[in-house]
PDB file of N, CA and C in Angstrom:
ATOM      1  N   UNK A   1       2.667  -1.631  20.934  1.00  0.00           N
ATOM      2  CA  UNK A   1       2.249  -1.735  19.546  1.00  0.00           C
ATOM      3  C   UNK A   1       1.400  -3.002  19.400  1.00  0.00           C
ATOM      4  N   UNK A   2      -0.183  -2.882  18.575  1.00  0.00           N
ATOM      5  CA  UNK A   2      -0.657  -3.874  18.817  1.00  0.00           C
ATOM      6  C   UNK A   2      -0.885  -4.743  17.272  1.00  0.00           C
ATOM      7  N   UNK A   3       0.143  -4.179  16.530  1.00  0.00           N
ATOM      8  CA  UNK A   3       0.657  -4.939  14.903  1.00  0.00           C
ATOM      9  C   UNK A   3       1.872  -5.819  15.004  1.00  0.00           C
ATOM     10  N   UNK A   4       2.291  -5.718  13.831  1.00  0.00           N
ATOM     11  CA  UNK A   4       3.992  -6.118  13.751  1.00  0.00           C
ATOM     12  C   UNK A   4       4.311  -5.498  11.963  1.00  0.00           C
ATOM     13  N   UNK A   5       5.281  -5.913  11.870  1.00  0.00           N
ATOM     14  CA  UNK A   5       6.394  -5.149  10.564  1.00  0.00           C
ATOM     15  C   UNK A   5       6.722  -6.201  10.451  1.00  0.00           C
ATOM     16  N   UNK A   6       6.898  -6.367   8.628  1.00  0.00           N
ATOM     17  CA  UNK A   6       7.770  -7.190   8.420  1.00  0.00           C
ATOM     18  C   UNK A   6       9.442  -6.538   8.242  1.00  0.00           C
ATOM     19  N   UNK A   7      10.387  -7.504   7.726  1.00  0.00           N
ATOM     20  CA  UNK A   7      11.870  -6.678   7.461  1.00  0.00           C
ATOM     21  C   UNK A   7      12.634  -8.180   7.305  1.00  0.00           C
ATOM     22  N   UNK A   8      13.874  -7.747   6.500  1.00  0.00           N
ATOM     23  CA  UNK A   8      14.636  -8.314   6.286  1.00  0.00           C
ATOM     24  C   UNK A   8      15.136  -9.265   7.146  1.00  0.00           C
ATOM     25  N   UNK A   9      15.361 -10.249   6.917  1.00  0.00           N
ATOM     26  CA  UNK A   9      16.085 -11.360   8.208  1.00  0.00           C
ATOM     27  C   UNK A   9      17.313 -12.172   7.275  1.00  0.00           C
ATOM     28  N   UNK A  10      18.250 -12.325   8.254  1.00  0.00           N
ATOM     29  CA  UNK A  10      19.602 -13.222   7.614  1.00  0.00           C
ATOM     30  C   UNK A  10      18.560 -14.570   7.498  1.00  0.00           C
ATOM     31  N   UNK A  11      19.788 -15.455   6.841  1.00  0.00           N
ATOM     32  CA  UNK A  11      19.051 -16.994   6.988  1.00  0.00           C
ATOM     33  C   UNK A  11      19.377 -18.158   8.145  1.00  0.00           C
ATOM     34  N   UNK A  12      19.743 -17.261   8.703  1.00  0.00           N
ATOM     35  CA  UNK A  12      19.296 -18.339  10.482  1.00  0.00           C
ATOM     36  C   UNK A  12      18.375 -17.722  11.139  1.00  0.00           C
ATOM     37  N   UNK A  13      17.279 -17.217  10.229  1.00  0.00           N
ATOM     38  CA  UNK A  13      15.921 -16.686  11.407  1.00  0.00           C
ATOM     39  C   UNK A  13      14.989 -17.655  11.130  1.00  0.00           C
ATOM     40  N   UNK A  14      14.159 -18.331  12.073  1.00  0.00           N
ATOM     41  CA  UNK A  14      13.131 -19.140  11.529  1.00  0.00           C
ATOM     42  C   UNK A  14      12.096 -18.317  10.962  1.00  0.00           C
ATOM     43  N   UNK A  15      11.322 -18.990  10.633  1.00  0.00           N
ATOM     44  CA  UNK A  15       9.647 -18.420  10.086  1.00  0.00           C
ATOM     45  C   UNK A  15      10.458 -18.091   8.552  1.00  0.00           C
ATOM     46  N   UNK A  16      10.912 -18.625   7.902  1.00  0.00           N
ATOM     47  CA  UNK A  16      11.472 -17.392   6.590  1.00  0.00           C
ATOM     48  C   UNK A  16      10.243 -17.894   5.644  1.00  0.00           C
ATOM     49  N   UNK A  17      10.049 -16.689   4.563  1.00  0.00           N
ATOM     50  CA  UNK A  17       8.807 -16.890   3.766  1.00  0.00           C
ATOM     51  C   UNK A  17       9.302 -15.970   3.030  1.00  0.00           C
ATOM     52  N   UNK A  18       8.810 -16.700   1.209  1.00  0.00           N
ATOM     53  CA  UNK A  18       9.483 -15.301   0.539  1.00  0.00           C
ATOM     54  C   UNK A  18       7.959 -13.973   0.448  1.00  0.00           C
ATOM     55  N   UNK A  19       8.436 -13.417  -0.358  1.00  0.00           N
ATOM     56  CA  UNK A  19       7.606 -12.203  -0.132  1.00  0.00           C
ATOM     57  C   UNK A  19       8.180 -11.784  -1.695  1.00  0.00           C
ATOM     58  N   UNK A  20       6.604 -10.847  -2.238  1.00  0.00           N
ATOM     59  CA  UNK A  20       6.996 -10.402  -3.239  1.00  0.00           C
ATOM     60  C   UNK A  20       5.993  -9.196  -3.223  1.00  0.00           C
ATOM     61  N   UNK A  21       6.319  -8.231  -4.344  1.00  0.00           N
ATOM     62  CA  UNK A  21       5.932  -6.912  -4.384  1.00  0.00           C
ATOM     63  C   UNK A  21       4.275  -7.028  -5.348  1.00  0.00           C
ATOM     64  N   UNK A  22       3.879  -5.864  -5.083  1.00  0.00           N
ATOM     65  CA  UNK A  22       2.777  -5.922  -5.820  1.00  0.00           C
ATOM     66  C   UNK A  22       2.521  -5.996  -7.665  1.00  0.00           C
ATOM     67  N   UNK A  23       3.909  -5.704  -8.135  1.00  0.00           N
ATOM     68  CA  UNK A  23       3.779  -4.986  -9.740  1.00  0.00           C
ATOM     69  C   UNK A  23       3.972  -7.015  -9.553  1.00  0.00           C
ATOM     70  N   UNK A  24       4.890  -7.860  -8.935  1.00  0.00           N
ATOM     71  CA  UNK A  24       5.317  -8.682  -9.160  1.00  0.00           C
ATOM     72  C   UNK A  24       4.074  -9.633  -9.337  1.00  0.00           C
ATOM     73  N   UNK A  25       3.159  -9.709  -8.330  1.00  0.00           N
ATOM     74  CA  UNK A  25       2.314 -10.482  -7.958  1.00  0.00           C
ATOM     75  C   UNK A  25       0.488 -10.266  -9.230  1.00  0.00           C
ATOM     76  N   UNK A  26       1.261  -9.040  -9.402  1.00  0.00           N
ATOM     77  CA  UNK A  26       0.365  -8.368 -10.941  1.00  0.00           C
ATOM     78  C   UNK A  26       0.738  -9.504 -12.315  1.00  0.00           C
ATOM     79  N   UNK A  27       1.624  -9.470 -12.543  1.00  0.00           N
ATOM     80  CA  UNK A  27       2.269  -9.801 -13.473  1.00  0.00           C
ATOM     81  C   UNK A  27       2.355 -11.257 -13.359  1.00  0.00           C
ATOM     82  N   UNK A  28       2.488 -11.989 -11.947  1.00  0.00           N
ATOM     83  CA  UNK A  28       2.403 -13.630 -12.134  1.00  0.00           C
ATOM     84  C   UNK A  28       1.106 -13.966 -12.119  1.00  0.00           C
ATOM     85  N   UNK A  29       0.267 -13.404 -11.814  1.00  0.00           N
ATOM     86  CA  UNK A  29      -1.559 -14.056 -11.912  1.00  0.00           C
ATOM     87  C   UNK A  29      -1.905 -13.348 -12.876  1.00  0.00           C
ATOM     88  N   UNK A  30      -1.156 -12.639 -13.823  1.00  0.00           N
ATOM     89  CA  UNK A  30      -2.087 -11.884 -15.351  1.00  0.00           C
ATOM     90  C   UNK A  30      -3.119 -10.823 -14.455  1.00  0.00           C
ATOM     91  N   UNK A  31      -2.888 -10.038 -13.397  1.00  0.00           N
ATOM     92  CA  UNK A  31      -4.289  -8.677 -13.192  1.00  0.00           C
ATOM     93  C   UNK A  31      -3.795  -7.931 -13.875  1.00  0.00           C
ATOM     94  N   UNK A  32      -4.913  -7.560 -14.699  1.00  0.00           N
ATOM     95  CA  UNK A  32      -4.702  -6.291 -15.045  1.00  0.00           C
ATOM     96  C   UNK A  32      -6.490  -5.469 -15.548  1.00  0.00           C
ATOM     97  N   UNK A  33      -6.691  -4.694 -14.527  1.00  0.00           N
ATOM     98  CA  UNK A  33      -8.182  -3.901 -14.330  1.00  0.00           C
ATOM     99  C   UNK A  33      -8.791  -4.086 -13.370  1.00  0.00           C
ATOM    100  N   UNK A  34      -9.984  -4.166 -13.683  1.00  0.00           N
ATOM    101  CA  UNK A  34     -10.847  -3.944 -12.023  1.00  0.00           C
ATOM    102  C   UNK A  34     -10.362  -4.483 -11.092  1.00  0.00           C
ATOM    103  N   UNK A  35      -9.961  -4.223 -10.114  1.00  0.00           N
ATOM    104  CA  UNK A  35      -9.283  -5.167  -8.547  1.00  0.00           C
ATOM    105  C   UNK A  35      -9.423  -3.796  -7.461  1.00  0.00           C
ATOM    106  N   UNK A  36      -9.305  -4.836  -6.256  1.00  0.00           N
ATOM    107  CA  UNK A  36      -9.793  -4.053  -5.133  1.00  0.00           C
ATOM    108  C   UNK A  36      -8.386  -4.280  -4.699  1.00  0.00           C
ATOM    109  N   UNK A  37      -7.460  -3.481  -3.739  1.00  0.00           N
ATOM    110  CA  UNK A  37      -6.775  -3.734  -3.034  1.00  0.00           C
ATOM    111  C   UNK A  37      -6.675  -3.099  -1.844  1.00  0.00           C
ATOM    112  N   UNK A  38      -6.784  -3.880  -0.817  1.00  0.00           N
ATOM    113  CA  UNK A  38      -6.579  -3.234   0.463  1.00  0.00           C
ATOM    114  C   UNK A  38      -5.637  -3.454   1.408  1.00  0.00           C
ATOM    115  N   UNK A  39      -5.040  -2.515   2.157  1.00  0.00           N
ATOM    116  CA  UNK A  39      -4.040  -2.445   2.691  1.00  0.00           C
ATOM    117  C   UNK A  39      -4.233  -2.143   4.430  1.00  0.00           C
ATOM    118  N   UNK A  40      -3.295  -3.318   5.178  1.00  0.00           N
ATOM    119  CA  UNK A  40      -3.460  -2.507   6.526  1.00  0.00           C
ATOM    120  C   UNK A  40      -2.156  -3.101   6.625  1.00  0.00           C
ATOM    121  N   UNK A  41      -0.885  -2.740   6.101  1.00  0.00           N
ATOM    122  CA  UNK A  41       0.331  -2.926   6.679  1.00  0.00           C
ATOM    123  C   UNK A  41       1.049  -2.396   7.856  1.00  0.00           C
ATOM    124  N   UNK A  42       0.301  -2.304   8.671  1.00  0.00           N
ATOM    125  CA  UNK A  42       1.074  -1.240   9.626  1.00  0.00           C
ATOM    126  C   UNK A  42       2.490  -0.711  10.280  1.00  0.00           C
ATOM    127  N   UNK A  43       1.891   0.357   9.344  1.00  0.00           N
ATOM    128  CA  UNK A  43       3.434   1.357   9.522  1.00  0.00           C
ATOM    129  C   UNK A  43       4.399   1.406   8.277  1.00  0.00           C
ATOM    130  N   UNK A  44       3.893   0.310   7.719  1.00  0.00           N
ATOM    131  CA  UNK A  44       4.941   0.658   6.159  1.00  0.00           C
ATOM    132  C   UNK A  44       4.458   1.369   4.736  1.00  0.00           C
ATOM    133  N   UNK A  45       3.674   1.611   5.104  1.00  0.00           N
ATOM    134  CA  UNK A  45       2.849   2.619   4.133  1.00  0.00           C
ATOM    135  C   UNK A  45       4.173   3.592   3.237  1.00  0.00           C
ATOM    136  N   UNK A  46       4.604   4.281   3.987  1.00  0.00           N
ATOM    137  CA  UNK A  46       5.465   4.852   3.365  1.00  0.00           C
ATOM    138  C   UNK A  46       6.612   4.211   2.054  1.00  0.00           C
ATOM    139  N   UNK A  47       7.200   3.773   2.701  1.00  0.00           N
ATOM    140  CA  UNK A  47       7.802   2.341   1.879  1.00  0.00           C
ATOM    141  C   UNK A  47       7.171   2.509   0.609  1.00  0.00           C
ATOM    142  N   UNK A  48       5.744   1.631   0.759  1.00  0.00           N
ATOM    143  CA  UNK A  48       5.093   1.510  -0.447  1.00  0.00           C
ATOM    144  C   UNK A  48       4.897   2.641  -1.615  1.00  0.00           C
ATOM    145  N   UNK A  49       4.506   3.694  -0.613  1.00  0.00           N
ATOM    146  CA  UNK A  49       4.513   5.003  -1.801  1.00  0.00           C
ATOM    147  C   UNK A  49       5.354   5.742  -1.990  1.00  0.00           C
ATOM    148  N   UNK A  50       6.702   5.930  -1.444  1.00  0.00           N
ATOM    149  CA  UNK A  50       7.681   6.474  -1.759  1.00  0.00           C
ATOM    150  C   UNK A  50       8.022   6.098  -2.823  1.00  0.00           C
ATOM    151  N   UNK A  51       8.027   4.622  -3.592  1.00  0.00           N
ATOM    152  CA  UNK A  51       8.581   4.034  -4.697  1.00  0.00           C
ATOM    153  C   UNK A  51       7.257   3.992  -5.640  1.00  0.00           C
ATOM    154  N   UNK A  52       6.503   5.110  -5.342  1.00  0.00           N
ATOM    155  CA  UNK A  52       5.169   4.564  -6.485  1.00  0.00           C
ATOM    156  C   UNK A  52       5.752   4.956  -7.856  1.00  0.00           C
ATOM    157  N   UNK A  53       6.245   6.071  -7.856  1.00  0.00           N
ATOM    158  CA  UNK A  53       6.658   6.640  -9.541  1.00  0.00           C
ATOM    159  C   UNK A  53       6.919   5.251 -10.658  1.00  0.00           C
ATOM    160  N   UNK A  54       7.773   4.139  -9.462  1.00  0.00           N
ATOM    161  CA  UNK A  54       7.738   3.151 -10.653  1.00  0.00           C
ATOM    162  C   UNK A  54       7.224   1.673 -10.524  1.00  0.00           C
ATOM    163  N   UNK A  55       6.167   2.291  -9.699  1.00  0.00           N
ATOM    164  CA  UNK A  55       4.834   0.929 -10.059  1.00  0.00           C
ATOM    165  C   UNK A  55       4.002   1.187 -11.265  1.00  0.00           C
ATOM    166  N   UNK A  56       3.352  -0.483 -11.108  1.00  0.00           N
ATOM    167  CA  UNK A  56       2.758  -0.299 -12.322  1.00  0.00           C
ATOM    168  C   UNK A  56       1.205  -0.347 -11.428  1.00  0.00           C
ATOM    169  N   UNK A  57       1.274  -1.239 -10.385  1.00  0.00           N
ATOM    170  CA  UNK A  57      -0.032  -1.299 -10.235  1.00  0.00           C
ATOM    171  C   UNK A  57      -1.039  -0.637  -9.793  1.00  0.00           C
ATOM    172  N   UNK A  58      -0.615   0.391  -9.596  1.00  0.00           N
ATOM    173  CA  UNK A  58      -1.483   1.865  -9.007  1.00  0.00           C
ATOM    174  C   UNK A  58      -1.988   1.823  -9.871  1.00  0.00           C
ATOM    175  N   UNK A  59      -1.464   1.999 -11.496  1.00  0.00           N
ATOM    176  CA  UNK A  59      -2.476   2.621 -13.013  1.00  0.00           C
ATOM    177  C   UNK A  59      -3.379   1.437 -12.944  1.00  0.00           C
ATOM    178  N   UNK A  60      -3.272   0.108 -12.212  1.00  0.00           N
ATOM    179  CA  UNK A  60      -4.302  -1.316 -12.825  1.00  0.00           C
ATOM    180  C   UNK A  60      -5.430  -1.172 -11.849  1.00  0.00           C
ATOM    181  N   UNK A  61      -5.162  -1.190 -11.029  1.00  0.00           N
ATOM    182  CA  UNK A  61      -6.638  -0.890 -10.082  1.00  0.00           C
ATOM    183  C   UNK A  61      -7.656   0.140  -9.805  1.00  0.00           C
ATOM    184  N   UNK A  62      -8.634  -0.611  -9.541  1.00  0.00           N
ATOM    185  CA  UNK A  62      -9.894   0.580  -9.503  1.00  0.00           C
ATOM    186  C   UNK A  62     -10.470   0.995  -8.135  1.00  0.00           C
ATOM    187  N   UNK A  63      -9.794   0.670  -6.956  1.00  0.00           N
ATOM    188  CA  UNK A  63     -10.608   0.836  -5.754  1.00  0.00           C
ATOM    189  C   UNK A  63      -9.099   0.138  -4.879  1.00  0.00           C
ATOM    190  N   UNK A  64      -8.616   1.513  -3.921  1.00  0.00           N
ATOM    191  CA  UNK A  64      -7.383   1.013  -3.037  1.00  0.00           C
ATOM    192  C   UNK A  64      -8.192   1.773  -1.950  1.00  0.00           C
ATOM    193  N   UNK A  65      -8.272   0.760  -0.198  1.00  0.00           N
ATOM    194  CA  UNK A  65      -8.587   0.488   0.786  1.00  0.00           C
ATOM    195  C   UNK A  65      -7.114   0.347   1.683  1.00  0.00           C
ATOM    196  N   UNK A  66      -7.316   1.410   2.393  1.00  0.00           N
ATOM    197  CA  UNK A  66      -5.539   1.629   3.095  1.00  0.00           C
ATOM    198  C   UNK A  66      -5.912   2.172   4.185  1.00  0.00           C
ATOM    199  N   UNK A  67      -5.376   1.393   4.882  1.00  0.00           N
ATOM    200  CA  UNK A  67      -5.520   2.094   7.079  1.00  0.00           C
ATOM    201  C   UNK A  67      -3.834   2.261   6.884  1.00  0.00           C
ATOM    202  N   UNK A  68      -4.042   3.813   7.144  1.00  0.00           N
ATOM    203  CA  UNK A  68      -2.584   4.643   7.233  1.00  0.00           C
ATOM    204  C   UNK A  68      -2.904   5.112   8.181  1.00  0.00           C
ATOM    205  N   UNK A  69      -1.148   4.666   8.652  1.00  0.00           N
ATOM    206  CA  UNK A  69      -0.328   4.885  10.536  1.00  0.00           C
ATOM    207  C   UNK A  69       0.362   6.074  10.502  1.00  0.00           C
ATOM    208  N   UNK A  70      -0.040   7.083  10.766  1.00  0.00           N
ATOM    209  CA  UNK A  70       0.650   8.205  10.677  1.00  0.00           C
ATOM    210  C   UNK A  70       1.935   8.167  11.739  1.00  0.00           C
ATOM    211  N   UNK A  71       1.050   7.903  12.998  1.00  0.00           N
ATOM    212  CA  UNK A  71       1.469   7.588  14.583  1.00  0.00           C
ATOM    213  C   UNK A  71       2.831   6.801  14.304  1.00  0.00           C
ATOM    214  N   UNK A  72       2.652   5.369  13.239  1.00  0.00           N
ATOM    215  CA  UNK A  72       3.837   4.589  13.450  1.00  0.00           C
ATOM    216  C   UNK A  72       4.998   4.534  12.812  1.00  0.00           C
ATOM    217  N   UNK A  73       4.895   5.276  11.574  1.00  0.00           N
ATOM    218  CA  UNK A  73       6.005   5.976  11.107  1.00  0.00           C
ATOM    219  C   UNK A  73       6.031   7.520  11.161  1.00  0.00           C
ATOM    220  N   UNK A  74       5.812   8.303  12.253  1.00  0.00           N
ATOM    221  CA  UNK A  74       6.023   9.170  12.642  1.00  0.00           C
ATOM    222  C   UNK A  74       6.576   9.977  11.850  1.00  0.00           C
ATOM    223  N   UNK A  75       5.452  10.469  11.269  1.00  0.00           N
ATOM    224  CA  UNK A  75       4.800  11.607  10.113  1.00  0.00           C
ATOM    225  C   UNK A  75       3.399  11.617   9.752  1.00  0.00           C
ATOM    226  N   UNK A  76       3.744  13.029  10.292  1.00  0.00           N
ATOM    227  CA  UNK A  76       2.174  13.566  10.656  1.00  0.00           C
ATOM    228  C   UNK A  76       1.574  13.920   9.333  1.00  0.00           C
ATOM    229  N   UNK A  77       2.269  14.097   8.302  1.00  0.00           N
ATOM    230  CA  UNK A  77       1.783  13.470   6.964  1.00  0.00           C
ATOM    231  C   UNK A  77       1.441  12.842   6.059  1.00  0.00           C
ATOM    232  N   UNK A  78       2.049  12.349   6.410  1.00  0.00           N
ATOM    233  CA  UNK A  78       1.705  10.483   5.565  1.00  0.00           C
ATOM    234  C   UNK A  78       0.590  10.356   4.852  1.00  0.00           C
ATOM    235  N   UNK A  79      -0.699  10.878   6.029  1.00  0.00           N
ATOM    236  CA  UNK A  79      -1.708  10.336   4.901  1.00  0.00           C
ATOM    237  C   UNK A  79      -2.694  11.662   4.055  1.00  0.00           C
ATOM    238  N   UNK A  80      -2.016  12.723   4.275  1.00  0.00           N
ATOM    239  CA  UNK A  80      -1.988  13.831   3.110  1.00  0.00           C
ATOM    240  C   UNK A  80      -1.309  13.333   1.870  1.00  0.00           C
ATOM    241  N   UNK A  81       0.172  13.010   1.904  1.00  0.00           N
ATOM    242  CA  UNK A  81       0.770  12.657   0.986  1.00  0.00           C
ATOM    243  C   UNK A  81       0.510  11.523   0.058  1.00  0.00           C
ATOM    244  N   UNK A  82      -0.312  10.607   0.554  1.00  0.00           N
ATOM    245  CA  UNK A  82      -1.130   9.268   0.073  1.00  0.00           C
ATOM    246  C   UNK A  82      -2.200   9.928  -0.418  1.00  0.00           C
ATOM    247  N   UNK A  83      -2.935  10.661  -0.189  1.00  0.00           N
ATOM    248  CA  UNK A  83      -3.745  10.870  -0.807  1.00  0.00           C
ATOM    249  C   UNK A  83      -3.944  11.867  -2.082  1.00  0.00           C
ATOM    250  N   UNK A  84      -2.510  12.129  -2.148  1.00  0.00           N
ATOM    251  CA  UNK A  84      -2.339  13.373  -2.946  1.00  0.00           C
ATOM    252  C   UNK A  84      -1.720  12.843  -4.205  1.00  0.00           C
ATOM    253  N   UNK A  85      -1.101  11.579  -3.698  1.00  0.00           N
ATOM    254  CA  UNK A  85      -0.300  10.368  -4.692  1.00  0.00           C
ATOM    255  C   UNK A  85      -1.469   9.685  -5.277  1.00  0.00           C
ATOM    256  N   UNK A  86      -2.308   9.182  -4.654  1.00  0.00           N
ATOM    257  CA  UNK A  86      -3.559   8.720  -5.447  1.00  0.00           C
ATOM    258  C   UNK A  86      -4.303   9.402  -6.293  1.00  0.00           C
ATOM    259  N   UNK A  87      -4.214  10.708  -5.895  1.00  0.00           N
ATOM    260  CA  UNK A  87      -5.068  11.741  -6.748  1.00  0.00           C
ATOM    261  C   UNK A  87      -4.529  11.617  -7.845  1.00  0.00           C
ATOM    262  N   UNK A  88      -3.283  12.060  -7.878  1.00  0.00           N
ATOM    263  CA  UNK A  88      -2.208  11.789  -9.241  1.00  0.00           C
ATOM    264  C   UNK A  88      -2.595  10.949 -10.203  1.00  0.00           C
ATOM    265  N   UNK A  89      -2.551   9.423  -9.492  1.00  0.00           N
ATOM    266  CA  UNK A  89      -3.125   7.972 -10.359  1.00  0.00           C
ATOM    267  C   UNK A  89      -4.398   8.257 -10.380  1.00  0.00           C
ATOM    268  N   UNK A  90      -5.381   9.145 -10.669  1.00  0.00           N
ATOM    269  CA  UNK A  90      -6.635   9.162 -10.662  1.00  0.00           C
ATOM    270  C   UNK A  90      -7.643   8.428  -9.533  1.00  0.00           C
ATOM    271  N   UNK A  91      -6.821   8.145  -8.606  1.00  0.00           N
ATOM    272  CA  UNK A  91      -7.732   7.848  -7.688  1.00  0.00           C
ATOM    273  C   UNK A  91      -8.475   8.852  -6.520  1.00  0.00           C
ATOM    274  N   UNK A  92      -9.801   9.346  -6.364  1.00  0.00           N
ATOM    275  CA  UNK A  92     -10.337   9.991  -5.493  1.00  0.00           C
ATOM    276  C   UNK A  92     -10.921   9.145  -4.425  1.00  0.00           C
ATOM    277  N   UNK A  93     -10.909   9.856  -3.537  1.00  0.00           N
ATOM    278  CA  UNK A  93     -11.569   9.072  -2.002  1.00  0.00           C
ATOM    279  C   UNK A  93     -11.623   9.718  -1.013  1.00  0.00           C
ATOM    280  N   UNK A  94     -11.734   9.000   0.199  1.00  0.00           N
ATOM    281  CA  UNK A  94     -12.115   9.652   1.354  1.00  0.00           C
ATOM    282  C   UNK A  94     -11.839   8.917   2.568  1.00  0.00           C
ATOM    283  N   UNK A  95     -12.244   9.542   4.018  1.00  0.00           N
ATOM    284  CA  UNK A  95     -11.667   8.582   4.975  1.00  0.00           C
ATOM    285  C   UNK A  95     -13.172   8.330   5.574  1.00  0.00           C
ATOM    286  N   UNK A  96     -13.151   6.765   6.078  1.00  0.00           N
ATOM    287  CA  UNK A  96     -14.374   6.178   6.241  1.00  0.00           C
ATOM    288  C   UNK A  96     -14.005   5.801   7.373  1.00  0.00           C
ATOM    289  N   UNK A  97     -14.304   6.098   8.813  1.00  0.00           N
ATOM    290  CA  UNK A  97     -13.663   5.455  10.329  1.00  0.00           C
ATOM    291  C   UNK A  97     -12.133   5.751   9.953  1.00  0.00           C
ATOM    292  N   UNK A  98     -11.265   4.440  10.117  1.00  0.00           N
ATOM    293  CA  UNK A  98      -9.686   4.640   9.978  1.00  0.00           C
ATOM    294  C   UNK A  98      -9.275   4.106   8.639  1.00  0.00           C
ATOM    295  N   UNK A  99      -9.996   4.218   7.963  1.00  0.00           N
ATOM    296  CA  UNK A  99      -9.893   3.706   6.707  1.00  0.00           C
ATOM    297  C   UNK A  99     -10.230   5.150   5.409  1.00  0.00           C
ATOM    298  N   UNK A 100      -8.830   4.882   4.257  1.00  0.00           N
ATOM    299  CA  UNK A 100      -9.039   5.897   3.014  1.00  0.00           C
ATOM    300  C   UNK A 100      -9.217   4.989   2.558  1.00  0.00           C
ATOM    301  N   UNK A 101     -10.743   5.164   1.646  1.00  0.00           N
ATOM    302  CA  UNK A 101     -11.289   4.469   0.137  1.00  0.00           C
ATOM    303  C   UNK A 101     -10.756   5.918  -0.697  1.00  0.00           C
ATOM    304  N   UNK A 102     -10.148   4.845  -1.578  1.00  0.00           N
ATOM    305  CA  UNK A 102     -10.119   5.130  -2.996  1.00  0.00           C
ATOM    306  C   UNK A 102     -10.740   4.707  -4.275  1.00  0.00           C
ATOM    307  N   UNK A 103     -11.039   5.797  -5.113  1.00  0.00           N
ATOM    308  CA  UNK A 103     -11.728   4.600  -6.575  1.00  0.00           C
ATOM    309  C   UNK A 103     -11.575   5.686  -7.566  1.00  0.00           C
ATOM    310  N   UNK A 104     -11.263   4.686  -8.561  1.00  0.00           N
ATOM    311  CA  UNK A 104     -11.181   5.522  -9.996  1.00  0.00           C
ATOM    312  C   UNK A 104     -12.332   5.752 -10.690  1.00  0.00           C
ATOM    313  N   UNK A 105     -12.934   6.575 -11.286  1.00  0.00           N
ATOM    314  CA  UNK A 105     -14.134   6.722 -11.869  1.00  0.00           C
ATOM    315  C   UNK A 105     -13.664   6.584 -13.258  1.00  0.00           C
TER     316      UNK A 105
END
């Protein structure tokens, strides 16, 4: 594997850093509209959109940039289902090399 994952660690792991979610990181810098967001988390894609029903920030952005690992969470769907979830939030797009652009019109 030529990424890494993040995940939970007790508190005797070094490197600790907090981490926060996207609706969170919406809401402490005031975004709300045009923003680009792009994504190359590899392999946690799923994660992210399994819990979209109760984000907020899918409805705030206008253009999502996502390299989806089908291979690394092993589902050969994944990025049908992402794209079918974006459609939902009004986002249309396409795949450009290993990359889905999305944008809201």
């Amino acid at each position: 594997m030529d990424g890494f994952q993040c995940a939970e660690a007790d508190s005797d792991t070094l490197d600790i850093f907090d981490g926060i979610d996207l609706d969170t990181l919406f809401e402490r810098y005031h975004i709300d509209g045009s923003i680009l967001v792009k994504m190359d988390i590899e392999g946690a894609e799923r994660e992210i959109f399994k819990k979209i029903e109760h984000a907020k920030w899918i409805t705030k952005i206008k253009v999502l940039a996502i390299e989806i690992h089908d291979q690394r969470c092993n589902d050969t769907n994944l990025s049908q289902s992402i794209v079918q979830t974006c459609k939902k939030y009004g986002l249309n797009g396409k795949k450009i090399g290993d990359i889905y652009v999305f944008n809201k019109r």
